[in-house]
N, C-alpha and C. Protein backbone atom coordinates (compact mmCIF):
# COMPACT_ATOMS: atom_id res chain seq x y z
N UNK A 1 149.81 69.23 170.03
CA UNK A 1 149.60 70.42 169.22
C UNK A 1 148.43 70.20 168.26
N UNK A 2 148.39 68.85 167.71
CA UNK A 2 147.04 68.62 166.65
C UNK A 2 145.89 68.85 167.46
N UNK A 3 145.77 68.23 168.31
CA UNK A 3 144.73 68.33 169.46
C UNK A 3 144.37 69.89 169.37
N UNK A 4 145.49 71.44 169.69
CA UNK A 4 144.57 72.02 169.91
C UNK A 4 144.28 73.15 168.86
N UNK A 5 144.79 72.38 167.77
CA UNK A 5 144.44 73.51 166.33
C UNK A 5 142.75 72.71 166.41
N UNK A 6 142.60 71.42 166.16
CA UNK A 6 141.42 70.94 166.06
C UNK A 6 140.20 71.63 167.40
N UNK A 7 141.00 71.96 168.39
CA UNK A 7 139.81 72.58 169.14
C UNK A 7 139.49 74.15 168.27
N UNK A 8 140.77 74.80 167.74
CA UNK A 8 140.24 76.18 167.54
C UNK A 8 139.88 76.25 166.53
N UNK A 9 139.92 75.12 165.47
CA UNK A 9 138.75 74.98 164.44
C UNK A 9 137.22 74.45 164.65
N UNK A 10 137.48 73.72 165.89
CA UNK A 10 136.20 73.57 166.58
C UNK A 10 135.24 74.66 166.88
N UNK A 11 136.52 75.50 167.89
CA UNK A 11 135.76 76.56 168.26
C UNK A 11 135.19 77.53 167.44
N UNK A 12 136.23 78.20 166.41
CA UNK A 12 136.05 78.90 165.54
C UNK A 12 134.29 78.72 164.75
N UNK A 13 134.33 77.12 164.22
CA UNK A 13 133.06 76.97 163.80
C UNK A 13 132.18 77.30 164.98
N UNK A 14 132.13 77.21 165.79
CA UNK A 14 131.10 77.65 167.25
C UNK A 14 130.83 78.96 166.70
N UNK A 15 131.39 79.80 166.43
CA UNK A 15 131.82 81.32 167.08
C UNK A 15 130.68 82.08 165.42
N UNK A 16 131.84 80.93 164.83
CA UNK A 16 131.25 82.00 163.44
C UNK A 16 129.61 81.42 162.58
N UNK A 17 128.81 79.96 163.24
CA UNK A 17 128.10 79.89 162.85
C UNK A 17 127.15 79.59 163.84
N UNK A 18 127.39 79.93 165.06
CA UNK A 18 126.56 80.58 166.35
C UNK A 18 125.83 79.07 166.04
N UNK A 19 126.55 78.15 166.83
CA UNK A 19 126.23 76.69 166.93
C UNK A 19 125.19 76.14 166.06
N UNK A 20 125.42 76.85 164.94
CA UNK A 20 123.96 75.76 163.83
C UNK A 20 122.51 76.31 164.17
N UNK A 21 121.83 76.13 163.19
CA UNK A 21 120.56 76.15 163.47
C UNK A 21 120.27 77.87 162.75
N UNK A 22 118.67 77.88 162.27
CA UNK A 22 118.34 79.15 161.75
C UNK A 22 118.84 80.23 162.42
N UNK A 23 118.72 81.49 161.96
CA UNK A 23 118.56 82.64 162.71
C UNK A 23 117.51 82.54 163.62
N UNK A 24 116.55 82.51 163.48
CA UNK A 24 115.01 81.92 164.40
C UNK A 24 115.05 81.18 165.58
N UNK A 25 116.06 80.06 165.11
CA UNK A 25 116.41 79.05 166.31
C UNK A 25 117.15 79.56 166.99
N UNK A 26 118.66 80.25 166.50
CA UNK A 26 119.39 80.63 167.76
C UNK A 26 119.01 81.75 168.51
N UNK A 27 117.87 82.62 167.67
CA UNK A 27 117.00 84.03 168.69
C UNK A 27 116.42 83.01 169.51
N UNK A 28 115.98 82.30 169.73
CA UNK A 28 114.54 81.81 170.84
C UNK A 28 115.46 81.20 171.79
N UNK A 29 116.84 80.41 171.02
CA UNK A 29 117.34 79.60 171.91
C UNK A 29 117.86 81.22 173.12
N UNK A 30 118.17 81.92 172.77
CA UNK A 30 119.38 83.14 173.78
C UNK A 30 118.17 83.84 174.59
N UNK A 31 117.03 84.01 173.76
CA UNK A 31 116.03 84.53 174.59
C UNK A 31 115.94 83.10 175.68
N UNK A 32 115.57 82.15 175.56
CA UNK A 32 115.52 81.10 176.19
C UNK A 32 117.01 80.88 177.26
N UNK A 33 117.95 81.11 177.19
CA UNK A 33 119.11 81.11 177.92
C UNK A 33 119.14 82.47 178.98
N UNK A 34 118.69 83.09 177.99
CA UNK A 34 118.94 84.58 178.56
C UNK A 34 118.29 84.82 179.77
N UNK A 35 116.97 84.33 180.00
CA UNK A 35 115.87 83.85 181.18
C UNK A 35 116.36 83.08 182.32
N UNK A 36 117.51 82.35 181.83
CA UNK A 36 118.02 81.20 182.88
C UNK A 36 119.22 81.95 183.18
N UNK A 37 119.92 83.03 182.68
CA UNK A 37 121.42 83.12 182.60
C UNK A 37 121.19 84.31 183.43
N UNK A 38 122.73 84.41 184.20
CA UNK A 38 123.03 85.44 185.36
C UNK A 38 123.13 86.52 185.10
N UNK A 39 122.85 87.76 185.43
CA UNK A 39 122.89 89.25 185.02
C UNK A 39 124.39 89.01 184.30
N UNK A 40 125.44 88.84 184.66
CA UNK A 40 126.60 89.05 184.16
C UNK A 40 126.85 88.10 183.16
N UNK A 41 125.70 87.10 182.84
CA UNK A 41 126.20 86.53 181.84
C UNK A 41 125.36 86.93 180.73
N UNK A 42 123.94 87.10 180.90
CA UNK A 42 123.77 88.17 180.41
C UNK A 42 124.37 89.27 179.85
N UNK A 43 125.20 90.05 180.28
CA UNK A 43 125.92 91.73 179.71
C UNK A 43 126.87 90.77 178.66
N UNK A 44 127.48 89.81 179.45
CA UNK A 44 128.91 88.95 178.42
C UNK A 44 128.18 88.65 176.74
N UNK A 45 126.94 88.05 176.53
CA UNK A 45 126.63 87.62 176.10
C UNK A 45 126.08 88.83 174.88
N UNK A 46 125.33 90.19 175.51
CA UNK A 46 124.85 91.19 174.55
C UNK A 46 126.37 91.57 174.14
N UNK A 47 127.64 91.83 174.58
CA UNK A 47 128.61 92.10 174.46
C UNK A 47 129.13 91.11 172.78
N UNK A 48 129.09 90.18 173.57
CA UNK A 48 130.09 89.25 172.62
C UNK A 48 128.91 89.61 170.78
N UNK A 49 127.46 89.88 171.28
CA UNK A 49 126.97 89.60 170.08
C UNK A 49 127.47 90.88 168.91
N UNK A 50 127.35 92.35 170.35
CA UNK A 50 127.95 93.43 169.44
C UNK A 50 129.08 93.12 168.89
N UNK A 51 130.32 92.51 169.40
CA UNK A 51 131.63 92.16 168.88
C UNK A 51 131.90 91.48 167.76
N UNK A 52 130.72 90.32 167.20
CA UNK A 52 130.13 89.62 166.43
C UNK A 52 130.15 90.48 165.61
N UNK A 53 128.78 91.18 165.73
CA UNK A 53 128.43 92.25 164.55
C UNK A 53 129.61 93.24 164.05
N UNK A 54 130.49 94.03 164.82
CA UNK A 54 131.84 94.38 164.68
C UNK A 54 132.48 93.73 164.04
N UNK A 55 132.86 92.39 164.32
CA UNK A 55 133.70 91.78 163.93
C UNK A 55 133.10 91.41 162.26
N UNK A 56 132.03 91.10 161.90
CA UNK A 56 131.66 90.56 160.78
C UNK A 56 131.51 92.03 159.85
N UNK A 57 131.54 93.14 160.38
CA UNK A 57 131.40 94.20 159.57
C UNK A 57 132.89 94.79 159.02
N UNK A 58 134.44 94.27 159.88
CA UNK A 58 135.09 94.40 159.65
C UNK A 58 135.78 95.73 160.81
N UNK A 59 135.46 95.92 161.53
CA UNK A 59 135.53 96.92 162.67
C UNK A 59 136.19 96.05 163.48
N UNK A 60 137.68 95.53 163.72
CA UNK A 60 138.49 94.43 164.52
C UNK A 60 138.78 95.22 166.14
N UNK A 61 139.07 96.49 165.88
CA UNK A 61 139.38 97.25 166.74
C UNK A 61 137.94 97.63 167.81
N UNK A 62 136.69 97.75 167.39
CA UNK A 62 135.59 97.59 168.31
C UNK A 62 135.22 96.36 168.41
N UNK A 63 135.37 95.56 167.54
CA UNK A 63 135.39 94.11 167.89
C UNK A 63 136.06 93.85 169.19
N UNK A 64 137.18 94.11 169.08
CA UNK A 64 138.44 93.52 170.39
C UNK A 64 137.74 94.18 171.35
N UNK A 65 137.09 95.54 171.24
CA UNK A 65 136.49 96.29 172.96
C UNK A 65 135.25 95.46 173.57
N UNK A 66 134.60 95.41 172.81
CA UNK A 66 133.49 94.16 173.11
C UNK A 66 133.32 93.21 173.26
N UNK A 67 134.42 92.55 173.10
CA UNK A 67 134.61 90.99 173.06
C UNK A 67 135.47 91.35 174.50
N UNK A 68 136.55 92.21 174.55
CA UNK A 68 137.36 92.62 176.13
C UNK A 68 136.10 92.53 176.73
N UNK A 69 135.07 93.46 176.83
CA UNK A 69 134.22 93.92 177.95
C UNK A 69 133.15 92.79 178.46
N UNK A 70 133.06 91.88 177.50
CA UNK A 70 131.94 90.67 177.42
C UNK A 70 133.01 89.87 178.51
N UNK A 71 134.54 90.29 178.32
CA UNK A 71 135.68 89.26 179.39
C UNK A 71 135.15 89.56 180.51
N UNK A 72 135.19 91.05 180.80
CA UNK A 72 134.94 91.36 182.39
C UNK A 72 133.40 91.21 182.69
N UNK A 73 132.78 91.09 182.25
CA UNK A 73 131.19 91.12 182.42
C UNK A 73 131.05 89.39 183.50
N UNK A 74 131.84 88.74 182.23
CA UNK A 74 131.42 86.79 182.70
C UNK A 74 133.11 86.74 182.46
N UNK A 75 134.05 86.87 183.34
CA UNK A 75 135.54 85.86 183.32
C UNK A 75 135.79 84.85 182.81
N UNK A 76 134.05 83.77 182.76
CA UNK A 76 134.19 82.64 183.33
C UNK A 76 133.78 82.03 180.93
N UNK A 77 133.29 83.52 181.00
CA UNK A 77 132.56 82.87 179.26
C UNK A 77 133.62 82.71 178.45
N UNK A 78 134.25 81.80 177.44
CA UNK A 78 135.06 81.26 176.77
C UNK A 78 134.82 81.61 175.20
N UNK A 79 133.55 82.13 175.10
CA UNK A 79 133.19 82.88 173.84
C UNK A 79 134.10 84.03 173.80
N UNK A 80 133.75 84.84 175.02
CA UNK A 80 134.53 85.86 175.05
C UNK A 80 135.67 86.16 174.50
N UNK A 81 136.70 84.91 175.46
CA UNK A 81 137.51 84.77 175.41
C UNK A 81 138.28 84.29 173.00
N UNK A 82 137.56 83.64 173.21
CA UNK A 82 137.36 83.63 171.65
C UNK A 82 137.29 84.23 170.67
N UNK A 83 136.24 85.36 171.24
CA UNK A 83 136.19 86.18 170.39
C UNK A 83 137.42 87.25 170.05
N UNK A 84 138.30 86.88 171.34
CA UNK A 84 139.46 87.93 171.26
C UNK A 84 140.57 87.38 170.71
N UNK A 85 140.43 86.28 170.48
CA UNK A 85 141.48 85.43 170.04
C UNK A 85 141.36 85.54 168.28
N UNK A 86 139.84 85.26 168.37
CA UNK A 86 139.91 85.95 166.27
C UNK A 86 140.25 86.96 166.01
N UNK A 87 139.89 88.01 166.86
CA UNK A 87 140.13 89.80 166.84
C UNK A 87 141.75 89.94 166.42
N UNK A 88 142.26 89.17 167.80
CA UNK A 88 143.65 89.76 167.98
C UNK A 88 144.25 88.67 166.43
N UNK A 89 144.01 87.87 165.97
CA UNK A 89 144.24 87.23 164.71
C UNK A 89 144.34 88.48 163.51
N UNK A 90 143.14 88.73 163.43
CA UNK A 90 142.95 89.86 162.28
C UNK A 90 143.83 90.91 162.73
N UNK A 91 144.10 91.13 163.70
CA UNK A 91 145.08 92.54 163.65
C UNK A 91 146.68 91.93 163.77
N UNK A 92 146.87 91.02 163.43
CA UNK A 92 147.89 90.54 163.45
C UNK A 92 148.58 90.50 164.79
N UNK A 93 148.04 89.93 165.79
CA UNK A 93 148.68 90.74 167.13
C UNK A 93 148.64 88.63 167.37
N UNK A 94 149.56 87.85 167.11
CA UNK A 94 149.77 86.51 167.16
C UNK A 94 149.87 85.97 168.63
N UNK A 95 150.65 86.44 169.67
CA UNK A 95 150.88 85.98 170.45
C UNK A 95 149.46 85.98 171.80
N UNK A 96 149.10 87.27 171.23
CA UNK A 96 148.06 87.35 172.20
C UNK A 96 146.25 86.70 171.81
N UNK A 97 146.69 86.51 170.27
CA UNK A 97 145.38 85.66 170.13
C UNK A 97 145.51 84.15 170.16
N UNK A 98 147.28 83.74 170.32
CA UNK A 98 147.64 82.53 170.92
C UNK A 98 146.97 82.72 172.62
N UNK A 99 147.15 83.27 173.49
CA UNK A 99 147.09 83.56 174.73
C UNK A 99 145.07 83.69 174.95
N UNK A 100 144.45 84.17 174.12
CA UNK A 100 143.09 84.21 174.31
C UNK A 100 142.65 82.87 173.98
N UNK A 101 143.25 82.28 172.43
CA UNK A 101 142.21 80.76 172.54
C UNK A 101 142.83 79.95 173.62
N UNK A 102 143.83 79.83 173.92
CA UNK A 102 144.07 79.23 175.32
C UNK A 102 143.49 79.24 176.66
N UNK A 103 142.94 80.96 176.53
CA UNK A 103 142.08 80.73 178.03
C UNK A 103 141.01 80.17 176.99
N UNK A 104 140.33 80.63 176.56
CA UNK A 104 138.94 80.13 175.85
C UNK A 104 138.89 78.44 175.80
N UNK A 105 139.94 77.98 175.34
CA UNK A 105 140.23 76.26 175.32
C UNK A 105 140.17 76.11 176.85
N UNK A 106 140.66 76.36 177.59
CA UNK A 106 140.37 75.92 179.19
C UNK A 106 139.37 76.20 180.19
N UNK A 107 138.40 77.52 179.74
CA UNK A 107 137.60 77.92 180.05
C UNK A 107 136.51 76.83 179.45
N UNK A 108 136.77 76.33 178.64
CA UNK A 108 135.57 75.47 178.10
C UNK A 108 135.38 74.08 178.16
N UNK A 109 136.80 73.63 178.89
CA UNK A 109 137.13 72.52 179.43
C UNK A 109 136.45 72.14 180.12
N UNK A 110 136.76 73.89 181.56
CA UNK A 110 136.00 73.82 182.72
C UNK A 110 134.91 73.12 182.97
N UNK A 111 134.14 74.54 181.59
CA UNK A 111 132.53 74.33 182.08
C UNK A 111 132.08 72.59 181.47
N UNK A 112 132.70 71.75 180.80
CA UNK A 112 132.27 70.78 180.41
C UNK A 112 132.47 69.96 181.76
N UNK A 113 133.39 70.06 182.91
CA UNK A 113 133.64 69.07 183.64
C UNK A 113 132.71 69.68 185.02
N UNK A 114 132.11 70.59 184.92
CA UNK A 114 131.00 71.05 185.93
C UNK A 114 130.02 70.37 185.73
């Protein structure tokens, strides 16, 4: 159980300080990803940022649609998945933002062992 509060404080810092680095750095880095990344990871990715912006403006409820739709865009993105897991936090909805960092924690497992 310590193990995976420490991942979703892990993650959490991922999510909410968009892995370090200026504003400057992380634009060039996504433009730079964005060039390499698959149409659908792509859409996941403009998705999750609107959900971001939602989410930081206090809008939990368009937060959760965008962060959902960034799910179906990329299945495979764990941000996504994340992002629904803070959402469903703020609206008090516990079990199911237990159920999102869980895929998000295994989804990110994945991509580390690819």
């Amino acid at each position: 159980m310590k193990h995976s509060r420490v991942m979703g404080v892990a993650l959490a810092a991922l999510i909410a300080f968009g892995c370090g680095g200026s504003g400057a750095d992380r634009t060039s880095t996504r433009a730079a990803d964005s060039a390499t990344a698959s149409p659908s990871r792509q859409r996941s990715q403009a998705f999750i940022e609107a959900g971001n912006q939602a989410y930081q403006a206090g809008d939990y409820e368009l937060a959760l649609k965008r962060y959902a739709a960034a799910a179906v865009a990329d299945p495979h993105d764990p941000a996504a998945y994340f992002g629904m897991g803070m959402t469903f936090s703020r609206l008090k909805r516990e079990d199911e933002a237990r159920a999102a960092y869980a895929r998000a924690r295994r989804l990110a497992l994945e991509a580390e062992t690819r």
